[in-house]
N, C-alpha and C. Protein backbone atom coordinates (compact mmCIF):
# COMPACT_ATOMS: atom_id res chain seq x y z
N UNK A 1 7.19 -11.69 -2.91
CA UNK A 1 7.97 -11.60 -1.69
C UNK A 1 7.40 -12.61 -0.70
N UNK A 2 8.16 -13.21 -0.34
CA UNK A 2 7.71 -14.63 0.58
C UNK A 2 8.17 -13.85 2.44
N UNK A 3 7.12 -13.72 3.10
CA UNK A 3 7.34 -13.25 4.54
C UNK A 3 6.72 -14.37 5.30
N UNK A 4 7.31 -13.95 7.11
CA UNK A 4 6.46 -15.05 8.08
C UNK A 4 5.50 -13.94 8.19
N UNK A 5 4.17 -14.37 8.74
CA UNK A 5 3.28 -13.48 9.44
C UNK A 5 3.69 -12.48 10.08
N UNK A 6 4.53 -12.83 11.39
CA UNK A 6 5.28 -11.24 11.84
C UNK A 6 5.82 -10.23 10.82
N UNK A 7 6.90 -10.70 9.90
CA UNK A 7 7.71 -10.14 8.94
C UNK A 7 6.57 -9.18 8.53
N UNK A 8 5.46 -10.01 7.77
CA UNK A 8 4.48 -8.72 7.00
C UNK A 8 4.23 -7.67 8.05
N UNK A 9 3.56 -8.17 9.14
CA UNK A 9 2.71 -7.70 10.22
C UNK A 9 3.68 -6.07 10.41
N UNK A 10 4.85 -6.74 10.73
CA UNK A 10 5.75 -5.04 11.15
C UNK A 10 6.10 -4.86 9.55
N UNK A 11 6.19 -5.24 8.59
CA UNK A 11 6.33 -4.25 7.16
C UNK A 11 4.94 -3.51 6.74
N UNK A 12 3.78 -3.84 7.26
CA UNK A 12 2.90 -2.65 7.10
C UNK A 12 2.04 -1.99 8.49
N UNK A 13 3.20 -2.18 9.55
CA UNK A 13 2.89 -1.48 10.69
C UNK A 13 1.73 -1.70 11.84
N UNK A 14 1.74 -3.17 11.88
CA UNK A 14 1.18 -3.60 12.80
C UNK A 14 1.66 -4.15 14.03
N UNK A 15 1.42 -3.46 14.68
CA UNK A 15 1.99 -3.73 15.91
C UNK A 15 1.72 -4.57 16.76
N UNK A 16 1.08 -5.87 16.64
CA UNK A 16 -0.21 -6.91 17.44
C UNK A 16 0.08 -8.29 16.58
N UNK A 17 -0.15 -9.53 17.23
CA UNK A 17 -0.18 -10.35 16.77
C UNK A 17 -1.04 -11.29 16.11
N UNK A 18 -1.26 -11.77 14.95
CA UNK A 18 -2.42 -12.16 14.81
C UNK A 18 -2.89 -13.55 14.56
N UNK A 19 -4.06 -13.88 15.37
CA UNK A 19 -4.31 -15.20 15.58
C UNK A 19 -5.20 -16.34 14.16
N UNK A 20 -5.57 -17.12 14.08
CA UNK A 20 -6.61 -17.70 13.50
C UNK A 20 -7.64 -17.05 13.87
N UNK A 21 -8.84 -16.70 12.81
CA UNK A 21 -10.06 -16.26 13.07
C UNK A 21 -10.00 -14.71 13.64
N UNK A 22 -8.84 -14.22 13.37
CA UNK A 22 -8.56 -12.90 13.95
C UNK A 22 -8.53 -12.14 12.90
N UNK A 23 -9.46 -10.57 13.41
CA UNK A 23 -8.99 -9.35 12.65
C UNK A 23 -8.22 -8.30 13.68
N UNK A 24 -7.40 -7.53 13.04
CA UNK A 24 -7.44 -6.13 13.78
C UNK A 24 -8.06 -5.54 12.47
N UNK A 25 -8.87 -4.53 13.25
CA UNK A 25 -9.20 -3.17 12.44
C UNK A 25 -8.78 -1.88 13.71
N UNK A 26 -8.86 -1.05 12.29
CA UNK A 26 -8.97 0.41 12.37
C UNK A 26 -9.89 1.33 11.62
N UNK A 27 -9.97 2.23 12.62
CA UNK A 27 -11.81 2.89 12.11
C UNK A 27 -11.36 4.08 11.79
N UNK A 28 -11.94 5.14 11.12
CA UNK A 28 -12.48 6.40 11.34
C UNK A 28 -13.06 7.05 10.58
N UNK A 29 -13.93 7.53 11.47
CA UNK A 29 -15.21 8.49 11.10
C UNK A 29 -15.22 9.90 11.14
N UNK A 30 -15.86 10.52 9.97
CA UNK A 30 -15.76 11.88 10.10
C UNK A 30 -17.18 12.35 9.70
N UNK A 31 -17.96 12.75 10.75
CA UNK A 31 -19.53 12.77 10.93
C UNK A 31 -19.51 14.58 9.93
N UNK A 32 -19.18 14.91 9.97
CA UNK A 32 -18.94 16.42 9.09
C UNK A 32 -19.07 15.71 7.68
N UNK A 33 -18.25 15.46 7.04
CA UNK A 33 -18.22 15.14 5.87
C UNK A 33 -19.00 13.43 5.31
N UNK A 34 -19.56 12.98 6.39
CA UNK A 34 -20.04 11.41 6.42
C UNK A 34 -18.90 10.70 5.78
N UNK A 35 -17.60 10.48 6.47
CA UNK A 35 -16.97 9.83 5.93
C UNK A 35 -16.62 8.71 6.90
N UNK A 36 -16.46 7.39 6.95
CA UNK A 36 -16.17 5.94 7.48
C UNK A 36 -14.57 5.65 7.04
N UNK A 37 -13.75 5.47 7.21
CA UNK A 37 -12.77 4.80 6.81
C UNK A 37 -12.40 3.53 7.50
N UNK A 38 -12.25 2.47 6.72
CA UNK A 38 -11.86 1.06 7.54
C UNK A 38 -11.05 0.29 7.36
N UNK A 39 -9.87 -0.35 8.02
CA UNK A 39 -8.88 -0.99 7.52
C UNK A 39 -8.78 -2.12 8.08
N UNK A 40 -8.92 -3.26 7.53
CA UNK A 40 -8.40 -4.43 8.69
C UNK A 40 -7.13 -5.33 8.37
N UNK A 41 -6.97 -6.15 9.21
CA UNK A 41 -5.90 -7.28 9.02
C UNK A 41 -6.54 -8.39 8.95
N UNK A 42 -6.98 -9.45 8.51
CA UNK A 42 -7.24 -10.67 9.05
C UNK A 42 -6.58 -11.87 8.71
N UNK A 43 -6.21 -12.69 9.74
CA UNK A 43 -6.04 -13.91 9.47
C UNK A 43 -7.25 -15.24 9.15
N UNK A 44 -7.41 -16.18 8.07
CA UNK A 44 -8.45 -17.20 8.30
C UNK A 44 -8.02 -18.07 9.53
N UNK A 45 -9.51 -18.82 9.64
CA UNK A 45 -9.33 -19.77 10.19
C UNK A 45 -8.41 -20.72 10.21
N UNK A 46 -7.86 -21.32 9.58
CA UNK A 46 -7.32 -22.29 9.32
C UNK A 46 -5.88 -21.56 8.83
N UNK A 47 -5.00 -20.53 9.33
CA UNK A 47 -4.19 -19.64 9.28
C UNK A 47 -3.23 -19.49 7.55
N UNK A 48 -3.99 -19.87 6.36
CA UNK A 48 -3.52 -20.54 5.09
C UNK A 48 -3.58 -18.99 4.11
N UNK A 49 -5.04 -18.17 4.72
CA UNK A 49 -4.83 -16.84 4.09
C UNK A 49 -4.97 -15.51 5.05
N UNK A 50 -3.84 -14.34 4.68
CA UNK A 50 -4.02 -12.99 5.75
C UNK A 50 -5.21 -12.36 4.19
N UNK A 51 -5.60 -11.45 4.66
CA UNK A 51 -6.32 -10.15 4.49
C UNK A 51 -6.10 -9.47 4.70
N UNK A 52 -6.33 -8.15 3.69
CA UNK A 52 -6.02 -6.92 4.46
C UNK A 52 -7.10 -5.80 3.36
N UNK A 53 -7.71 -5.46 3.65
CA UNK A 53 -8.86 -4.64 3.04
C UNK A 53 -8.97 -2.65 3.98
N UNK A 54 -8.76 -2.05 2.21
CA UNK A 54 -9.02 -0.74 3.53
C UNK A 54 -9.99 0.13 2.47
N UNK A 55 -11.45 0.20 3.19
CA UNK A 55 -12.36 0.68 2.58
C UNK A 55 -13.27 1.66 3.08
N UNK A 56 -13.64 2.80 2.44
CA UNK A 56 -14.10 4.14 2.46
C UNK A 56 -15.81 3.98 2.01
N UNK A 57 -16.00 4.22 3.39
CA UNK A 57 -17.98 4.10 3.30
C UNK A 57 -18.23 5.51 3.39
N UNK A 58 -19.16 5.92 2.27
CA UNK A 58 -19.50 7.78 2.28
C UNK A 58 -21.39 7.87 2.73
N UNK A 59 -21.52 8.19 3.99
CA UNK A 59 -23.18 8.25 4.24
C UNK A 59 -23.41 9.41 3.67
N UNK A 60 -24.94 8.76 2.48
CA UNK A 60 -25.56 10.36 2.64
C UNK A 60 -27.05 10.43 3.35
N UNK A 61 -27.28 11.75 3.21
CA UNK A 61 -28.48 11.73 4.06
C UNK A 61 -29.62 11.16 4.17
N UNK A 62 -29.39 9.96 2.77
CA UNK A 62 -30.74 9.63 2.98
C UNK A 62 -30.52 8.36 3.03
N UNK A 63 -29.88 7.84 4.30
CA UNK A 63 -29.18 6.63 5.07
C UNK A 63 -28.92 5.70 3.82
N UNK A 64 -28.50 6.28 2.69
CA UNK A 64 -27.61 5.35 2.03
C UNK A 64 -26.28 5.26 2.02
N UNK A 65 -25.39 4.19 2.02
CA UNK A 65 -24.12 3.98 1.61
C UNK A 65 -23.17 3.71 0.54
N UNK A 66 -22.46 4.18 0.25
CA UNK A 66 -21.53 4.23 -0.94
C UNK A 66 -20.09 3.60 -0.71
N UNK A 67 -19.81 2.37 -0.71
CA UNK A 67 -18.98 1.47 -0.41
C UNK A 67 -18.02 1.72 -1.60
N UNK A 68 -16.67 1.68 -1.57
CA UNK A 68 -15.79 1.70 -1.96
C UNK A 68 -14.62 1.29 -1.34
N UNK A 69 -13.92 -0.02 -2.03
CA UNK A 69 -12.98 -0.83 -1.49
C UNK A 69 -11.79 -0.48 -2.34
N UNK A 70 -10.92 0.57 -1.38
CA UNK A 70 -9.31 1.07 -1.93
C UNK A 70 -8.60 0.59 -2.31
N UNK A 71 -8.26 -0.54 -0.92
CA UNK A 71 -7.15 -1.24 -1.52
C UNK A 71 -7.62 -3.40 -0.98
N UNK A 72 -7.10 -4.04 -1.58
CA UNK A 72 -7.08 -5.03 -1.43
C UNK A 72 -5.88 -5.84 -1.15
N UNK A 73 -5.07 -6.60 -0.44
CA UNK A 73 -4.26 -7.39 -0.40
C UNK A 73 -4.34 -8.43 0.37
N UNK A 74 -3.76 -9.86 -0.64
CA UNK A 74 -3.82 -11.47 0.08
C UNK A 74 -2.78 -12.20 -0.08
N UNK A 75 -2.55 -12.90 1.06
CA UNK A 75 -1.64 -13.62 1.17
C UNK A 75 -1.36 -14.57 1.10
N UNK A 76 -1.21 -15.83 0.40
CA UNK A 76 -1.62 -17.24 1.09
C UNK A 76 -0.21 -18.41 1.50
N UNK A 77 -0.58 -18.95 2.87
CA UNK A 77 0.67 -19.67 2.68
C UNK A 77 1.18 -20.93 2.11
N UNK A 78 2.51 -20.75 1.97
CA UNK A 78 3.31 -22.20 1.50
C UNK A 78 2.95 -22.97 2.56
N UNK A 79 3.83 -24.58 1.73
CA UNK A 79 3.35 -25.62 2.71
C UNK A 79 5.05 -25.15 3.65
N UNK A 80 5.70 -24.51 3.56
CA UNK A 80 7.13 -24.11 4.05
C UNK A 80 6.35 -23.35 5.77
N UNK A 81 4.90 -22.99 5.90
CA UNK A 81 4.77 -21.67 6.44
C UNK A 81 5.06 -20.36 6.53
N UNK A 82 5.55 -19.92 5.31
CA UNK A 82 6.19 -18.63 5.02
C UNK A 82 4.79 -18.06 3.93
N UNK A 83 4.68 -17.02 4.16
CA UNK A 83 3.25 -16.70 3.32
C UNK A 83 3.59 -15.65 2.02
N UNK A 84 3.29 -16.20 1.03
CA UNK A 84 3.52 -15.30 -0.32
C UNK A 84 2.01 -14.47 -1.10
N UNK A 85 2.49 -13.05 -0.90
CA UNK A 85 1.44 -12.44 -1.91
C UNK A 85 1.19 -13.03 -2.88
N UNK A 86 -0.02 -13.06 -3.20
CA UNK A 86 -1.13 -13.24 -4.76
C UNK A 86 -1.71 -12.17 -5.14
N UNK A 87 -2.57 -11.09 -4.44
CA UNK A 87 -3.41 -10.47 -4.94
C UNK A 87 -3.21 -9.03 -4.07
N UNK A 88 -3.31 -7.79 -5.12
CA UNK A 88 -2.92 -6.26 -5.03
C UNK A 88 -4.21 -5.96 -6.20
N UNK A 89 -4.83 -5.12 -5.11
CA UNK A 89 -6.29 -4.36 -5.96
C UNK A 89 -6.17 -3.01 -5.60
N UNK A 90 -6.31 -1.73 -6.28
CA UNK A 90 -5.99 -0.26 -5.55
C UNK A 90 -7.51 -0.07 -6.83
N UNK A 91 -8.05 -0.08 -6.06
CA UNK A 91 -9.67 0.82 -6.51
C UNK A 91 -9.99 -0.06 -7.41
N UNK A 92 -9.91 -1.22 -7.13
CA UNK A 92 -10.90 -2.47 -8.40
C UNK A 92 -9.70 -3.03 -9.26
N UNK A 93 -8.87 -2.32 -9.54
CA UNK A 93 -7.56 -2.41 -10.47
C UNK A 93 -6.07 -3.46 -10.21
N UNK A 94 -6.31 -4.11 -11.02
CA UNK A 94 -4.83 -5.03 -10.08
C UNK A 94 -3.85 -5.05 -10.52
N UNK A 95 -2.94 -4.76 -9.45
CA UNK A 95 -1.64 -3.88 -9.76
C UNK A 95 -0.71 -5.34 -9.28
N UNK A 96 -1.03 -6.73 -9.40
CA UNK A 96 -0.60 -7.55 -9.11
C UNK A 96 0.18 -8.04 -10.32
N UNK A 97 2.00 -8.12 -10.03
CA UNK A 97 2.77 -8.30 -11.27
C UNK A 97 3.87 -7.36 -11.42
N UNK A 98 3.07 -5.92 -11.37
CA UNK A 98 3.73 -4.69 -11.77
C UNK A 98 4.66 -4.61 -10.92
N UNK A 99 5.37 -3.40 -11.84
CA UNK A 99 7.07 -3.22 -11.09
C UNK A 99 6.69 -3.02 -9.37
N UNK A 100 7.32 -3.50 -8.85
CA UNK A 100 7.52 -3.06 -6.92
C UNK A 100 6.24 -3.03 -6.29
N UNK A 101 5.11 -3.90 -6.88
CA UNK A 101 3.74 -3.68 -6.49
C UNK A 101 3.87 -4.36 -5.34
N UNK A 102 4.78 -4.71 -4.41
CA UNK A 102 4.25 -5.97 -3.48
C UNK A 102 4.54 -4.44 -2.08
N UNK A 103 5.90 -3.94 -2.53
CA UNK A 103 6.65 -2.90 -1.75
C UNK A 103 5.52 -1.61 -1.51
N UNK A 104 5.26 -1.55 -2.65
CA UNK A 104 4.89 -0.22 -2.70
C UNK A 104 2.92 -0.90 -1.74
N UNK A 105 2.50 -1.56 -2.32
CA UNK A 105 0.99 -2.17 -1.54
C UNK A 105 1.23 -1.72 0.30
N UNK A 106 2.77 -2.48 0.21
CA UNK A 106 2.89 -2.57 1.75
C UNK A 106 3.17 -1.05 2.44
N UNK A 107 3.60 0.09 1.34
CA UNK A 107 3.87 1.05 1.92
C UNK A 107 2.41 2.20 1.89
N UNK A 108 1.71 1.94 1.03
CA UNK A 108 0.72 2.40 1.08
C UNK A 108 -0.67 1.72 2.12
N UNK A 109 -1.01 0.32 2.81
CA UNK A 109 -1.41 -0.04 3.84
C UNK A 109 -0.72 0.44 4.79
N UNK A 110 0.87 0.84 5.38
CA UNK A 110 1.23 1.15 6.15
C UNK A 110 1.01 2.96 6.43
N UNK A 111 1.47 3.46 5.41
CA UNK A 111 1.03 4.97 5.45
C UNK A 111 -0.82 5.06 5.67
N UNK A 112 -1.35 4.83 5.10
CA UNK A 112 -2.62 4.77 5.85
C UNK A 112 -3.35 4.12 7.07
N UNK A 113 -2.72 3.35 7.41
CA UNK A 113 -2.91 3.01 8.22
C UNK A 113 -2.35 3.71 9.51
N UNK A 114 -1.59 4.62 9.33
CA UNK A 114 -0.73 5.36 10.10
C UNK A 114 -1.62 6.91 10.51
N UNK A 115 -2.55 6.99 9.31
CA UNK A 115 -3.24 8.22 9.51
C UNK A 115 -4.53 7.93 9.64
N UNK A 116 -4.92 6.71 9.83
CA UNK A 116 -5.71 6.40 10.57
C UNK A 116 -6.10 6.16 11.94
N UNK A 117 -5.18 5.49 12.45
CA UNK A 117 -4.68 5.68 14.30
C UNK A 117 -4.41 7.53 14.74
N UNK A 118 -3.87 7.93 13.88
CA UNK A 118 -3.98 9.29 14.38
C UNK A 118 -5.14 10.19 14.31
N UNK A 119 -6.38 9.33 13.62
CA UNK A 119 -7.13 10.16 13.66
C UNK A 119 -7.54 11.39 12.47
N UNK A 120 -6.97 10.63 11.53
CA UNK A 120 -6.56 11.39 9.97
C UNK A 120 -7.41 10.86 9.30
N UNK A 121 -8.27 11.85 7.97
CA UNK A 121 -8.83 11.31 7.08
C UNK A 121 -7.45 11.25 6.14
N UNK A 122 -7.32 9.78 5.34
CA UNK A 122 -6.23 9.58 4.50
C UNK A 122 -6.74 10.56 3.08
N UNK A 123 -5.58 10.77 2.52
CA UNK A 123 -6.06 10.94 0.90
C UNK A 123 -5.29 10.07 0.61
N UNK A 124 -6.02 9.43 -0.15
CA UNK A 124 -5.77 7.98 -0.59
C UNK A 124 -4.98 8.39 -2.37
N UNK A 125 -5.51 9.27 -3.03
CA UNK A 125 -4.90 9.53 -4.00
C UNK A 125 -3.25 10.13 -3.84
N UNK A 126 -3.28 11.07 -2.23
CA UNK A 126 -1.77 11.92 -2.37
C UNK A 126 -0.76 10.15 -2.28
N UNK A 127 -1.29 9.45 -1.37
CA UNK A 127 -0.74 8.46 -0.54
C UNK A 127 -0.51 7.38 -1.94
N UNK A 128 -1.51 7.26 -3.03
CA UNK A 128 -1.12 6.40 -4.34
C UNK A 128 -0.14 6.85 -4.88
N UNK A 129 -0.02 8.05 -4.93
CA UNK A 129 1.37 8.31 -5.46
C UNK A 129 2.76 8.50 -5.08
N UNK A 130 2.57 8.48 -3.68
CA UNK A 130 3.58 8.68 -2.73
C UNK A 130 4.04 7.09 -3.13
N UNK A 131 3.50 5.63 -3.34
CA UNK A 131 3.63 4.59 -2.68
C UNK A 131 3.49 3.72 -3.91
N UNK A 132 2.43 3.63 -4.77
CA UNK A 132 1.93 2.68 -5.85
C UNK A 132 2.12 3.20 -7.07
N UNK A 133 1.99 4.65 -7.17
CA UNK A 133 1.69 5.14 -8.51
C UNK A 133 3.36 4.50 -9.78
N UNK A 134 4.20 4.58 -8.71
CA UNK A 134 5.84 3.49 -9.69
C UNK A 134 5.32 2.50 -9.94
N UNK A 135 4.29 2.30 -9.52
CA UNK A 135 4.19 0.47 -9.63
C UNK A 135 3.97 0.68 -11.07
N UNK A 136 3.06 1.53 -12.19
CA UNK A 136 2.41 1.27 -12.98
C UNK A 136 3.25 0.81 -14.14
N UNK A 137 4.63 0.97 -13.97
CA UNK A 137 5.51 0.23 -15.00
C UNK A 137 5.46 -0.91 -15.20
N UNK A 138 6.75 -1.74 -16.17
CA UNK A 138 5.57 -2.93 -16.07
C UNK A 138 6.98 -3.97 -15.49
N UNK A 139 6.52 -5.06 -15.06
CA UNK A 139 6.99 -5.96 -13.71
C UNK A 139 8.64 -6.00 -14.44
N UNK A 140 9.03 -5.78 -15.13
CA UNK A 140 10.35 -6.58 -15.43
C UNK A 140 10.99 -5.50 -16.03
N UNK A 141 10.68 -4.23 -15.78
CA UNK A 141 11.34 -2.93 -15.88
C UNK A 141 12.67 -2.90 -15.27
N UNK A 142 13.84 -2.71 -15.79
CA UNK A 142 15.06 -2.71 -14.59
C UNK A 142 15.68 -1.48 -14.60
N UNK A 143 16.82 -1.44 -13.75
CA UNK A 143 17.25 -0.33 -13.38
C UNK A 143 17.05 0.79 -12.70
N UNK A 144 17.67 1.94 -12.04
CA UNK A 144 17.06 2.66 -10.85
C UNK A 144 17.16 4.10 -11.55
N UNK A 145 17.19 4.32 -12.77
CA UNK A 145 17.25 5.77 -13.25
C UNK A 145 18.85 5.88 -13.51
N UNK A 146 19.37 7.13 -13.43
CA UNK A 146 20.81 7.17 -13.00
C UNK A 146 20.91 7.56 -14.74
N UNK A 147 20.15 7.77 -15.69
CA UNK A 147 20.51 8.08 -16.56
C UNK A 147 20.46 9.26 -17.25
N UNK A 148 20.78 10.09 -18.27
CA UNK A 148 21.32 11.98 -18.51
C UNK A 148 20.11 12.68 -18.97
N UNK A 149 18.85 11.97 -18.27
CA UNK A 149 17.48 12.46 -18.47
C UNK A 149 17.29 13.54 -18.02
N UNK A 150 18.25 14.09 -17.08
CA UNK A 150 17.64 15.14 -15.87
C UNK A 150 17.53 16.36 -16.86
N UNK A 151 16.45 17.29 -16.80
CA UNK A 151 16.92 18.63 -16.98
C UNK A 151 17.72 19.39 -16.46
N UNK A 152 18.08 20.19 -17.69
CA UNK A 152 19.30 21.22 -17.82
C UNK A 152 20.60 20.74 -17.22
N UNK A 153 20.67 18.80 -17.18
CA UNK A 153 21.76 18.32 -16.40
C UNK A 153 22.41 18.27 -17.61
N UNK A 154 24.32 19.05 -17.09
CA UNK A 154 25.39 18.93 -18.44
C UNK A 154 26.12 18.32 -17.62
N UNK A 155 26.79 18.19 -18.90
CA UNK A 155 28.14 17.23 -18.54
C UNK A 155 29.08 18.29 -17.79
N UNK A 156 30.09 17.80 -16.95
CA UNK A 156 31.19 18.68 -16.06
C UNK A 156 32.11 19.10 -17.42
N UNK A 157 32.39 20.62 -16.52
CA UNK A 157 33.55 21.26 -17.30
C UNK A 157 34.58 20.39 -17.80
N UNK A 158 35.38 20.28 -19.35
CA UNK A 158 36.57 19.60 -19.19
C UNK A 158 37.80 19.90 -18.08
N UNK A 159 38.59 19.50 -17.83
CA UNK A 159 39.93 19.43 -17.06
C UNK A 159 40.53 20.56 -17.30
N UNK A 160 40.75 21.77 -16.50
CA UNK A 160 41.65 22.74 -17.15
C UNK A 160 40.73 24.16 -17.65
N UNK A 161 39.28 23.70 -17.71
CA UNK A 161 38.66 24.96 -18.25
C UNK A 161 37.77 25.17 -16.70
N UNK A 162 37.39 26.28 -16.64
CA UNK A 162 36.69 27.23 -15.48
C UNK A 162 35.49 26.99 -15.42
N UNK A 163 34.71 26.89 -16.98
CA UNK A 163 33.28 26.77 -17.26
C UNK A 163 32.83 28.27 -16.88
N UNK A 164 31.09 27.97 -17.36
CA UNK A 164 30.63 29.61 -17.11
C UNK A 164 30.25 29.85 -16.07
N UNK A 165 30.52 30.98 -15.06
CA UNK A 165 29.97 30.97 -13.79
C UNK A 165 28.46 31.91 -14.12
């Protein structure tokens, strides 16, 4: 999917503009459970790649850290200035290719990122499936369902008969 910077910016709910050499982040901490959550945006210097990294630091008591990087996504631009995804990582794993991975990346940075400003620890697993977990088909999968898979779905009464109530 080829976007301008704004385009992405409001498809995963950023509301701010972003410069060269710029991040936004979003924080939160939950001193009960030592949990960190961190999400940023960044643009490079030279405005050619965005970033977007959202990663879960777990303290334990014995001031160590346990880094874990959720999700990953990069952008880089054409010489057009329109910037096209390359790279989708959800827990080390790259979901870059797969069916609707570009959609679903953007809806899952946006949903977390959403419960992060509020002050929410995300579950990042309910939110993978809400958003990525379709992706795992594979990129050139077509069609939207619509087919007589459903359970206990029958065919309509013929013309003329009542069927069983």
């Amino acid at each position: 999917m080829r976007l301008s910077l704004d385009q992405f910016l409001t498809k995963i709910g950023v509301e701010a503009t972003l410069r060269p050499y710029e991040t936004i982040p979003y924080d939160y901490f939950n001193s009960d459970k030592g949990l960190d959550v961190l999400a940023e945006v960044s643009l490079s210097g030279d405005a050619n790649s965005i970033n977007v990294e959202i990663q879960q630091i777990t303290h334990s008591n014995d001031d160590k850290m346990d880094v874990r990087q959720v999700l990953q996504m990069q952008l880089e631009r054409e010489p057009n200035g329109i910037y096209m995804t390359k790279v989708l990582r959800y827990n080390g794993n790259s979901m870059t290719g797969k069916k609707n991975w570009f959609e679903g990346g953007c809806k899952f940075i946006k949903q977390s990122m959403a419960l992060i400003k509020k002050g929410t620890l995300p579950d990042f697993d309910a939110v993978y499936k809400a958003t990525l977990e379709e992706t795992d088909g594979n990129s050139t999968a077509g069609g939207s369902g619509g087919g007589r898979s459903l359970k206990n779905d029958k065919p309509p009464p013929k013309p003329g008969s009542m069927g069983k109530f």
